[in-house]
N, C-alpha and C. Protein backbone atom coordinates (compact mmCIF):
# COMPACT_ATOMS: atom_id res chain seq x y z
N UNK A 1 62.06 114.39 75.92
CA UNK A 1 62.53 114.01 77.24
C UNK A 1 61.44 114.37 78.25
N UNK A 2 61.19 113.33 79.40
CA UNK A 2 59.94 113.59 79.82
C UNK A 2 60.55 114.62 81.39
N UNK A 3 59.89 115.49 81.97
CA UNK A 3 60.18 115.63 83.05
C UNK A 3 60.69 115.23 84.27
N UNK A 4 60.51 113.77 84.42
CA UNK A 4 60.77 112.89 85.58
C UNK A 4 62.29 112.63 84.89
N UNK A 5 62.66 112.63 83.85
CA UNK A 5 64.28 112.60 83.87
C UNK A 5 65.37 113.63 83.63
N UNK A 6 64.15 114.57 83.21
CA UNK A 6 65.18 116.29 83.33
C UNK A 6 65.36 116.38 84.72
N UNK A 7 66.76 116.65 84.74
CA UNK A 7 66.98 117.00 86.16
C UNK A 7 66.86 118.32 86.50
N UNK A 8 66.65 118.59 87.19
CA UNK A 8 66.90 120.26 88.02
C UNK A 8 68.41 121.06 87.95
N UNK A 9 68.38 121.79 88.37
CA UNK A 9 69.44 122.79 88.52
C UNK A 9 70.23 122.28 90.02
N UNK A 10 71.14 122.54 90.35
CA UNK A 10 71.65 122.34 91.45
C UNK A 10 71.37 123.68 91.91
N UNK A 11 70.57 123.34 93.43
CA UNK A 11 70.97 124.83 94.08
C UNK A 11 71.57 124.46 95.28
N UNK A 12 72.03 126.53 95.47
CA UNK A 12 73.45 126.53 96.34
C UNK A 12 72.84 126.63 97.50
N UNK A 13 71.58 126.52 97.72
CA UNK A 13 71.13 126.14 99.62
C UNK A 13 71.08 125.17 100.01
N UNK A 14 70.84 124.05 98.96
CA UNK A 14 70.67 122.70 99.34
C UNK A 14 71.53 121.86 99.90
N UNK A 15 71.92 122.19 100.99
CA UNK A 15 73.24 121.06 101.34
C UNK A 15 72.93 121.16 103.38
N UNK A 16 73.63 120.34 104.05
CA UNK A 16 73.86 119.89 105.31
C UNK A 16 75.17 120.16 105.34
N UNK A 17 76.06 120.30 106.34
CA UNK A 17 77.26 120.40 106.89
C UNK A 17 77.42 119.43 108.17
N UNK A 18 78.54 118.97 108.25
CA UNK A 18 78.56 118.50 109.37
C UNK A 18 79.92 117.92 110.18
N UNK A 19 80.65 118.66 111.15
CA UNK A 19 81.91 118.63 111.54
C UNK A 19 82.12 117.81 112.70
N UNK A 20 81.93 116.74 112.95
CA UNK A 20 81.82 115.61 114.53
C UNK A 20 82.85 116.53 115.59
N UNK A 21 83.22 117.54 115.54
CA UNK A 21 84.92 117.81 116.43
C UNK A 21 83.82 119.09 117.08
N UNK A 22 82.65 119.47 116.08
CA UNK A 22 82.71 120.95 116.40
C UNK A 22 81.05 121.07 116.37
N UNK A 23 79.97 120.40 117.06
CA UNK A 23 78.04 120.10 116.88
C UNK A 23 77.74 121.84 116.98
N UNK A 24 78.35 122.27 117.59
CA UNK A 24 77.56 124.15 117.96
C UNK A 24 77.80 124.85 116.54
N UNK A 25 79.05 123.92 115.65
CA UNK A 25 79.13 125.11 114.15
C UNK A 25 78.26 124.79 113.53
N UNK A 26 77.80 123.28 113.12
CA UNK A 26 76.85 122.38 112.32
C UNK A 26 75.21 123.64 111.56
N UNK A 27 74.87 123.84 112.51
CA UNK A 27 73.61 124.80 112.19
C UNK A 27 73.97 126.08 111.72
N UNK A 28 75.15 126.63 111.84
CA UNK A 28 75.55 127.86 111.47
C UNK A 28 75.89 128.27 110.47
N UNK A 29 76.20 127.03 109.90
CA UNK A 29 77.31 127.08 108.38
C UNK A 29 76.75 128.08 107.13
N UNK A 30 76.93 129.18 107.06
CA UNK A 30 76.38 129.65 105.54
C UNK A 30 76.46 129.30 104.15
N UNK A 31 78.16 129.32 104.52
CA UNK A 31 78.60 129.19 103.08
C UNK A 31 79.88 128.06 103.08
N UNK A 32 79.98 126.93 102.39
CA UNK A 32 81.30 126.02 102.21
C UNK A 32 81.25 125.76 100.79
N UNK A 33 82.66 125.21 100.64
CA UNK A 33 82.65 124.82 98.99
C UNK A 33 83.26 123.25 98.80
N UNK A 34 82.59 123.33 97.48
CA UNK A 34 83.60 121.93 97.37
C UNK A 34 85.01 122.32 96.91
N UNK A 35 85.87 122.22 97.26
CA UNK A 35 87.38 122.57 97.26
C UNK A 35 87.43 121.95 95.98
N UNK A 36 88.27 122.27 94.72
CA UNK A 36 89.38 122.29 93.75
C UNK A 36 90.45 121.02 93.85
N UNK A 37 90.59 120.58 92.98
CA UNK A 37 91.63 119.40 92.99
C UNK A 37 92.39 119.50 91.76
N UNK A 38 94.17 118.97 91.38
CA UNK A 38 94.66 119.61 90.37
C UNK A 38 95.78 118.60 90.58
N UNK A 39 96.19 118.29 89.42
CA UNK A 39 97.02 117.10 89.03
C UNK A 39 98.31 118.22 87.80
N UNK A 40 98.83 118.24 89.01
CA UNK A 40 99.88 119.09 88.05
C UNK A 40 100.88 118.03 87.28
N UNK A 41 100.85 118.74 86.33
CA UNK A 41 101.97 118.15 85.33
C UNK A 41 103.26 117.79 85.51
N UNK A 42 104.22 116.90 84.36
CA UNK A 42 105.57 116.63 84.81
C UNK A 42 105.79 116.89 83.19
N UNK A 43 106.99 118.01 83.04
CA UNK A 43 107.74 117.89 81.25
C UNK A 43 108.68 116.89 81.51
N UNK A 44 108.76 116.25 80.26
CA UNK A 44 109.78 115.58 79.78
C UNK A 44 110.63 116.15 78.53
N UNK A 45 111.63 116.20 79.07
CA UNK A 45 112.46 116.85 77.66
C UNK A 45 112.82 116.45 77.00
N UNK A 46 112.95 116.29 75.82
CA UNK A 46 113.96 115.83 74.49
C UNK A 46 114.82 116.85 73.57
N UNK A 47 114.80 116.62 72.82
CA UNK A 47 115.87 117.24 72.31
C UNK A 47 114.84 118.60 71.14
N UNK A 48 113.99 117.65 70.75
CA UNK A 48 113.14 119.10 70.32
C UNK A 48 112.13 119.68 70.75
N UNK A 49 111.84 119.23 71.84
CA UNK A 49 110.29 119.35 72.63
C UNK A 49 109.89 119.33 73.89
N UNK A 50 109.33 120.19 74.99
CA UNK A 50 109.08 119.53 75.96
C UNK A 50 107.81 118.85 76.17
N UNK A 51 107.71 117.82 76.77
CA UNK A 51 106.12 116.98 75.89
C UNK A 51 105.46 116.60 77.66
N UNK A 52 104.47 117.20 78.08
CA UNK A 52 103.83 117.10 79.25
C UNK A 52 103.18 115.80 79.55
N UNK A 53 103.57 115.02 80.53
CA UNK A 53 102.81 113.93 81.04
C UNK A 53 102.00 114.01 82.47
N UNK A 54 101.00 113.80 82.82
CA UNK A 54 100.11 113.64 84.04
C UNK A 54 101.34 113.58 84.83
N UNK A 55 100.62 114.41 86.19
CA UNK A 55 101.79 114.09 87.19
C UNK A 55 101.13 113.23 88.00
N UNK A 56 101.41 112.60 89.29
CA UNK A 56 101.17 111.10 90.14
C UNK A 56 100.84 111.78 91.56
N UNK A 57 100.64 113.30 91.89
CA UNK A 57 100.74 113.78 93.16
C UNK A 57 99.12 114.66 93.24
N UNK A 58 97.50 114.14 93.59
CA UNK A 58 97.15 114.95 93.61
C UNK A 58 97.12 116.46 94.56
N UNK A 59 96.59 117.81 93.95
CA UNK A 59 96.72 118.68 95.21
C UNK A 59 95.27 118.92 95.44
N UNK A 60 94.59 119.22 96.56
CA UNK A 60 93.52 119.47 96.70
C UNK A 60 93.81 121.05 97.18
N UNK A 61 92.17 122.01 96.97
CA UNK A 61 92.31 123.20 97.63
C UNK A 61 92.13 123.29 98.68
N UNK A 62 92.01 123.86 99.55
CA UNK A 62 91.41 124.10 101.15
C UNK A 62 90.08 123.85 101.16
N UNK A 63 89.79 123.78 102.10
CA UNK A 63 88.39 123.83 102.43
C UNK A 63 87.69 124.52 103.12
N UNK A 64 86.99 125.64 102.67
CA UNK A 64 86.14 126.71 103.62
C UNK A 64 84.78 127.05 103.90
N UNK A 65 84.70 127.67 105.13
CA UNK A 65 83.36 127.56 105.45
C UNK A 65 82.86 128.81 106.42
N UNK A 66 81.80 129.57 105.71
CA UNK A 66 81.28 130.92 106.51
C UNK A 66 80.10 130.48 107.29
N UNK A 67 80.47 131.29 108.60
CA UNK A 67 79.16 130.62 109.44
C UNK A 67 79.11 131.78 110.27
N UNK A 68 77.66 131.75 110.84
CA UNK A 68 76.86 133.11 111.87
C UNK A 68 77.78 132.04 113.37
N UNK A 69 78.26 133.46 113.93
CA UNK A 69 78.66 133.24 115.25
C UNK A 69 77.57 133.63 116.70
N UNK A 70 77.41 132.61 117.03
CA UNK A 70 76.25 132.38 118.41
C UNK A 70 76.36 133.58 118.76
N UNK A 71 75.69 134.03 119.73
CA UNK A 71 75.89 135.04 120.95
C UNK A 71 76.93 134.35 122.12
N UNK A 72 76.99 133.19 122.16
CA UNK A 72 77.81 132.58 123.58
C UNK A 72 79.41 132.24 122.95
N UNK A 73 79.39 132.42 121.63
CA UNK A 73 80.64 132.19 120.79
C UNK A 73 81.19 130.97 121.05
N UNK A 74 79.91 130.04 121.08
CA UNK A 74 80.70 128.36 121.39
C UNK A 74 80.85 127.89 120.06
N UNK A 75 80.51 128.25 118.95
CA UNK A 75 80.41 127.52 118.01
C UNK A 75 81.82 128.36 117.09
N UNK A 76 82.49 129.83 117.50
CA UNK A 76 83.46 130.43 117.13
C UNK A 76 84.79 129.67 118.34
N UNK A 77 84.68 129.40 119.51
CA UNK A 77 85.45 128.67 120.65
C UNK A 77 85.54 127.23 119.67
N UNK A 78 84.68 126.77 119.24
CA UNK A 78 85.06 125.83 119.14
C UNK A 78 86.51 125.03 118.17
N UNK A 79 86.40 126.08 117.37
CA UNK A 79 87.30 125.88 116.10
C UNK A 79 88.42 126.84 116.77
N UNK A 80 88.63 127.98 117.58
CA UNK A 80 89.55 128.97 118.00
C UNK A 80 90.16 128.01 119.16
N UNK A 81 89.52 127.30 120.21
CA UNK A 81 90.66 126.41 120.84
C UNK A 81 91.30 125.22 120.28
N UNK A 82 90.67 124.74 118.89
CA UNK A 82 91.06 123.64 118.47
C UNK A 82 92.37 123.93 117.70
N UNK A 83 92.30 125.12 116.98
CA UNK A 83 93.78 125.79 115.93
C UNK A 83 94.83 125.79 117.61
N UNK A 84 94.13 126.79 118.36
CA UNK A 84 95.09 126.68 119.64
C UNK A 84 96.04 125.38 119.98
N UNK A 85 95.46 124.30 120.02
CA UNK A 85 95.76 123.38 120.82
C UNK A 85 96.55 122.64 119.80
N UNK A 86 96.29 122.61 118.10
CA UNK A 86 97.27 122.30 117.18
C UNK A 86 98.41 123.43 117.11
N UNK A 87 98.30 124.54 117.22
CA UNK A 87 99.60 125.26 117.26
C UNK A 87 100.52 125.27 118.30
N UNK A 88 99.97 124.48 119.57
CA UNK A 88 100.74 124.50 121.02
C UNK A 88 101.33 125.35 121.32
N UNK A 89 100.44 126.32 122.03
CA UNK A 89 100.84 127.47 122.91
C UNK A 89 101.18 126.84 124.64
N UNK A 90 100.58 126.13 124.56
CA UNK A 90 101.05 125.42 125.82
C UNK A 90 100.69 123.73 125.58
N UNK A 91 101.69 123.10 125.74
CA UNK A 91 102.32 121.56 125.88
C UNK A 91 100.69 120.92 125.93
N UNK A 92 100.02 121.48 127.10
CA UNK A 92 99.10 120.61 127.90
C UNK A 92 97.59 120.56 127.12
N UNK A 93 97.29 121.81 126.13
CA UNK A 93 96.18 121.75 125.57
C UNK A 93 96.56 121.06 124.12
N UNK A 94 98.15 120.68 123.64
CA UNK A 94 98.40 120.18 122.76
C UNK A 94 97.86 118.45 123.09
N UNK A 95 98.74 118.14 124.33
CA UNK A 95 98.68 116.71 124.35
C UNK A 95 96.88 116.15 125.31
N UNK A 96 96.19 117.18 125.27
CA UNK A 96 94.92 117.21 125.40
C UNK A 96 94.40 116.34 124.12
N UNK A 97 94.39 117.23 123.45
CA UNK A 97 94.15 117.08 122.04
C UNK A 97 94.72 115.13 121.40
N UNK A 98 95.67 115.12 121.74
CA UNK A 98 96.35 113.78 120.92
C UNK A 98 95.82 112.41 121.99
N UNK A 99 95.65 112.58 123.10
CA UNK A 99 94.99 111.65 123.90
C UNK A 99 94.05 111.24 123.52
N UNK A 100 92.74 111.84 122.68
CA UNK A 100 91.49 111.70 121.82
C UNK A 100 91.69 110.69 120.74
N UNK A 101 91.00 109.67 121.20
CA UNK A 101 91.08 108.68 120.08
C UNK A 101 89.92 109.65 118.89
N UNK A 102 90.80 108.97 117.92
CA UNK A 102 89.95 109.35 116.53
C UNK A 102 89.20 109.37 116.13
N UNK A 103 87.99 108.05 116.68
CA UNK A 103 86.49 107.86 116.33
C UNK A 103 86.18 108.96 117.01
N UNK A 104 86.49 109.49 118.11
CA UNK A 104 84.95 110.38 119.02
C UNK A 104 85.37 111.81 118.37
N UNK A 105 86.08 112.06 116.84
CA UNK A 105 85.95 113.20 116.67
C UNK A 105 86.54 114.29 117.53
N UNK A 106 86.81 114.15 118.34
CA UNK A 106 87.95 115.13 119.06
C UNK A 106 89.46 114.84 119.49
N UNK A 107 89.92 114.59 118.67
CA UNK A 107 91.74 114.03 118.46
C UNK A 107 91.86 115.53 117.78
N UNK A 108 93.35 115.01 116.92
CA UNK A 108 93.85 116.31 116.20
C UNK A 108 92.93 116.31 114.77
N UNK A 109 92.30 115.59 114.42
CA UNK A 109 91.59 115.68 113.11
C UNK A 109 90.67 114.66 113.36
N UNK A 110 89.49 115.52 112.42
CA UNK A 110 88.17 115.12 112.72
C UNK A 110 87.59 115.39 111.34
N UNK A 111 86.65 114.25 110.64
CA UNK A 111 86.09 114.32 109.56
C UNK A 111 85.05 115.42 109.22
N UNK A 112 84.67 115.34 108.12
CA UNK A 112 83.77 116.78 107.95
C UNK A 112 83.29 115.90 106.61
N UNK A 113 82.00 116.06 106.85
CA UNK A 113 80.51 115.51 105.67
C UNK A 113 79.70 116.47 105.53
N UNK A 114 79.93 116.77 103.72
CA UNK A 114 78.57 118.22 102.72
C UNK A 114 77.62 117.04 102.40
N UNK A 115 76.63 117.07 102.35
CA UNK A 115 75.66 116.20 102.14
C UNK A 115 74.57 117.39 101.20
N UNK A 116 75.09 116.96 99.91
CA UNK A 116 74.05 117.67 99.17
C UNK A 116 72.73 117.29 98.49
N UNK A 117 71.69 118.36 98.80
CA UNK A 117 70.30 117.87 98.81
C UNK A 117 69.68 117.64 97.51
N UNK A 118 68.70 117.46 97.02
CA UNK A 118 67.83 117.81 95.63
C UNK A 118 67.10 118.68 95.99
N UNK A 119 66.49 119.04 94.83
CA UNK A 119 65.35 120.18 95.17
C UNK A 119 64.23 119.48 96.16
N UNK A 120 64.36 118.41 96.29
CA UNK A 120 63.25 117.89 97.08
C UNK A 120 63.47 117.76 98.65
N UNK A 121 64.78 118.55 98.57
CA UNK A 121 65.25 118.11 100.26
C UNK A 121 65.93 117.12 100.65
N UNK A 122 65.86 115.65 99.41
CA UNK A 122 66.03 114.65 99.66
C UNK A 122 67.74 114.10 99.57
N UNK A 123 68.82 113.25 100.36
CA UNK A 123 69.98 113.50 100.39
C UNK A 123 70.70 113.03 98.81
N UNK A 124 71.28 113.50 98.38
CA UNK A 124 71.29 113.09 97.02
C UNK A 124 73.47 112.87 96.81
N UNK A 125 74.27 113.31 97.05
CA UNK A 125 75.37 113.34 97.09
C UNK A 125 76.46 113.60 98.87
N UNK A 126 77.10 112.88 99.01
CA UNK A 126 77.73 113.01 100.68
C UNK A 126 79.28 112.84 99.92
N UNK A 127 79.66 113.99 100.68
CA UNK A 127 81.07 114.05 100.41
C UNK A 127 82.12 114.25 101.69
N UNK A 128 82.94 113.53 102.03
CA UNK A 128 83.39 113.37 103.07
C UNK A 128 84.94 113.62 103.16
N UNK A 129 85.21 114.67 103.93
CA UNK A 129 86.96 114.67 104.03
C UNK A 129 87.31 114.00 105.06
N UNK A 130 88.33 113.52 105.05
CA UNK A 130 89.34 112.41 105.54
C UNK A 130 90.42 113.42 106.42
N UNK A 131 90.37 113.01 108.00
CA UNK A 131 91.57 113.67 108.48
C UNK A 131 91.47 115.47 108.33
N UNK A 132 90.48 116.06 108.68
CA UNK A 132 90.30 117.55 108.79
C UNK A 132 90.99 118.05 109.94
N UNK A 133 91.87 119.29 109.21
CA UNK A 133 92.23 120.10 110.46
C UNK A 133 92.02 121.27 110.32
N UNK A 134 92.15 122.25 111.09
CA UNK A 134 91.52 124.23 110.79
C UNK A 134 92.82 124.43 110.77
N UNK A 135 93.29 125.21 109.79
CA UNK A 135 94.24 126.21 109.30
C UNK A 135 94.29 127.76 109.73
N UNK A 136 93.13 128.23 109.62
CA UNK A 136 92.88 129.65 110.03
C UNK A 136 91.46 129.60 110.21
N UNK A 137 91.37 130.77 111.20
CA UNK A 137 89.73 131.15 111.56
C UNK A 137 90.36 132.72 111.33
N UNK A 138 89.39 133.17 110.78
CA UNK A 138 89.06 134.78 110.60
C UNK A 138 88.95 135.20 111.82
N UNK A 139 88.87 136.79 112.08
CA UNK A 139 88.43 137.35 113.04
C UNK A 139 87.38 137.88 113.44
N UNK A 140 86.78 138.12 114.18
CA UNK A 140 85.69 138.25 114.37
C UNK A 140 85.44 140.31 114.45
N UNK A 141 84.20 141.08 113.39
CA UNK A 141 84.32 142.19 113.14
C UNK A 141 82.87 142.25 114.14
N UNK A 142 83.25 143.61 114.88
CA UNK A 142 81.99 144.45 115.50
C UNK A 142 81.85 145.81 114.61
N UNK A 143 80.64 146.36 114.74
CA UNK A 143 80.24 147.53 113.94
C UNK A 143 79.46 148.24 114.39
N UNK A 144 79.44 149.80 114.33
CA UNK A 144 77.98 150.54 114.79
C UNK A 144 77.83 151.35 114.01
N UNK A 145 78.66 151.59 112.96
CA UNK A 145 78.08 152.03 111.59
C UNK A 145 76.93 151.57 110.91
N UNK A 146 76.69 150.39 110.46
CA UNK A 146 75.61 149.86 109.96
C UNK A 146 74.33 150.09 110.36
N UNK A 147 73.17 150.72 110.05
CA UNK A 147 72.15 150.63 110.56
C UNK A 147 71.09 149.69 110.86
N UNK A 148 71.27 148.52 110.00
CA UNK A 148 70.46 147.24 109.64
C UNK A 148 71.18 145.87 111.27
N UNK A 149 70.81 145.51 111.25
CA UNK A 149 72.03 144.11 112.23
C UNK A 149 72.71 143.36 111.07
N UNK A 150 73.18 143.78 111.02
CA UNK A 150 74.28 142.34 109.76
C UNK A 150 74.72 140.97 111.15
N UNK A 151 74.13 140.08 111.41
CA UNK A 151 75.12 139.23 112.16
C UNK A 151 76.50 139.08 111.91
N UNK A 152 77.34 138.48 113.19
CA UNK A 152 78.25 138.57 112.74
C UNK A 152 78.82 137.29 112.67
N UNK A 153 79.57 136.97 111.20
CA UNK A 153 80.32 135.50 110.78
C UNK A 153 81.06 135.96 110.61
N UNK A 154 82.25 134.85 110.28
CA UNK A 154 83.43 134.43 110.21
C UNK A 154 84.07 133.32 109.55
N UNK A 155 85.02 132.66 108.74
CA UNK A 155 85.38 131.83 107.74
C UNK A 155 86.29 131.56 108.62
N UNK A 156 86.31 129.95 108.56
CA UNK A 156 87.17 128.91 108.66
C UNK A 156 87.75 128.56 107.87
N UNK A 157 89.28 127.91 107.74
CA UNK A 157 89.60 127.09 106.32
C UNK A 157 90.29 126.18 107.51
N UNK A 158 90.35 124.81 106.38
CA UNK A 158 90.28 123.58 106.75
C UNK A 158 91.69 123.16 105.63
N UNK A 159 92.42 121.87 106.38
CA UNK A 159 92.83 120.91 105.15
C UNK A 159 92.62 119.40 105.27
N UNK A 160 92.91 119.09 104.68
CA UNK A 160 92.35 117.23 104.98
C UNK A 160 93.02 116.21 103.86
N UNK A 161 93.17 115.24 104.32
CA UNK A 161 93.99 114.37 103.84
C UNK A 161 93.64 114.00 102.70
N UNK A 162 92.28 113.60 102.45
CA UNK A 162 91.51 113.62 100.93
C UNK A 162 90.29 113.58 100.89
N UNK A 163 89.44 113.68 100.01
CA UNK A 163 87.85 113.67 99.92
C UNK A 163 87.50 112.99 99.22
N UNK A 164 86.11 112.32 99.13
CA UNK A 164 85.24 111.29 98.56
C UNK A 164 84.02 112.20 98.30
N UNK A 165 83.63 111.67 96.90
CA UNK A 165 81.86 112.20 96.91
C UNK A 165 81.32 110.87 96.32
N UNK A 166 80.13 110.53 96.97
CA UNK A 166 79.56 109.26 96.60
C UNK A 166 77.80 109.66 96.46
N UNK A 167 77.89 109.00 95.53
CA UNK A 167 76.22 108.92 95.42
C UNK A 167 75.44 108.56 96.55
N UNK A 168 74.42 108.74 96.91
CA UNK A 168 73.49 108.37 98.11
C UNK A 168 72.52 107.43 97.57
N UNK A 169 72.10 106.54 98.07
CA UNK A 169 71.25 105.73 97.35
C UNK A 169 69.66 106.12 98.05
């Protein structure tokens, strides 16, 4: 097998993020995954057996993502007023929110694209969730124990209606 068709290893830096609802998280992102998907089963019973068939409902996992929080915390604001305004603490930042047509990415859900790289940098796989919303944002930890600066991040989780991964040509 010649080299030019051994492929490489996948590595775990190689990827882009990219959330249209939220441009200040985009550069921050450390860590996301590709979420888990699971087709649970259905038994059927008979009389001597229970005999498992595919079930018809997929579930997907969440979707999460660790990212360095700015100094101006626009890119932590951004996802913390958006859970806000889906949980409606007040009427007015809810129906803020639903006035947003869907293309411009700031309605109640907004797509989210991993665009994973090759070793060459070059875009090689784009995977796209459908209908993203934030579930939880972590909290944000201060410290003066540490002697080193650890910045400080925080994890988002996400859910979304479904995901696609497509080859890039």
């Amino acid at each position: 097998m010649s080299t030019q068709t051994m492929p490489n290893f996948l590595s775990p830096l190689n990827f882009k993020f990219q959330l249209k609802r939220a441009p200040n998280l985009n550069f921050f992102v450390q860590k996301v995954n590709i979420p888990g998907l699971s087709l649970p089963n259905i038994d059927v019973n008979n009389p001597l057996i229970r005999t498992p068939y595919s079930g018809d409902h997929l579930l997907f996992d969440e979707l999460s993502i660790t990212y360095k929080v700015d100094e101006n915390l626009d890119n932590y604001m951004e996802i913390h007023n958006w859970i806000r305004a889906l949980g409606k603490p007040s009427f007015q930042e809810y129906k803020n929110l639903k006035t947003k047509l869907a293309y411009t990415g700031e309605s109640l859900c907004s797509d989210i694209s991993i665009t994973i790289l090759t070793s060459y940098k070059n875009p090689n796989y784009e995977i796209l969730f459908t209908d993203a919303f934030p579930i939880s944002l972590n909290g944000v930890d201060f410290n003066t124990i540490n002697e080193d600066i650890n910045y400080v991040e925080t994890t988002a989780t996400f859910k979304y209606t479904t995901y696609t991964i497509k080859k890039v040509i």
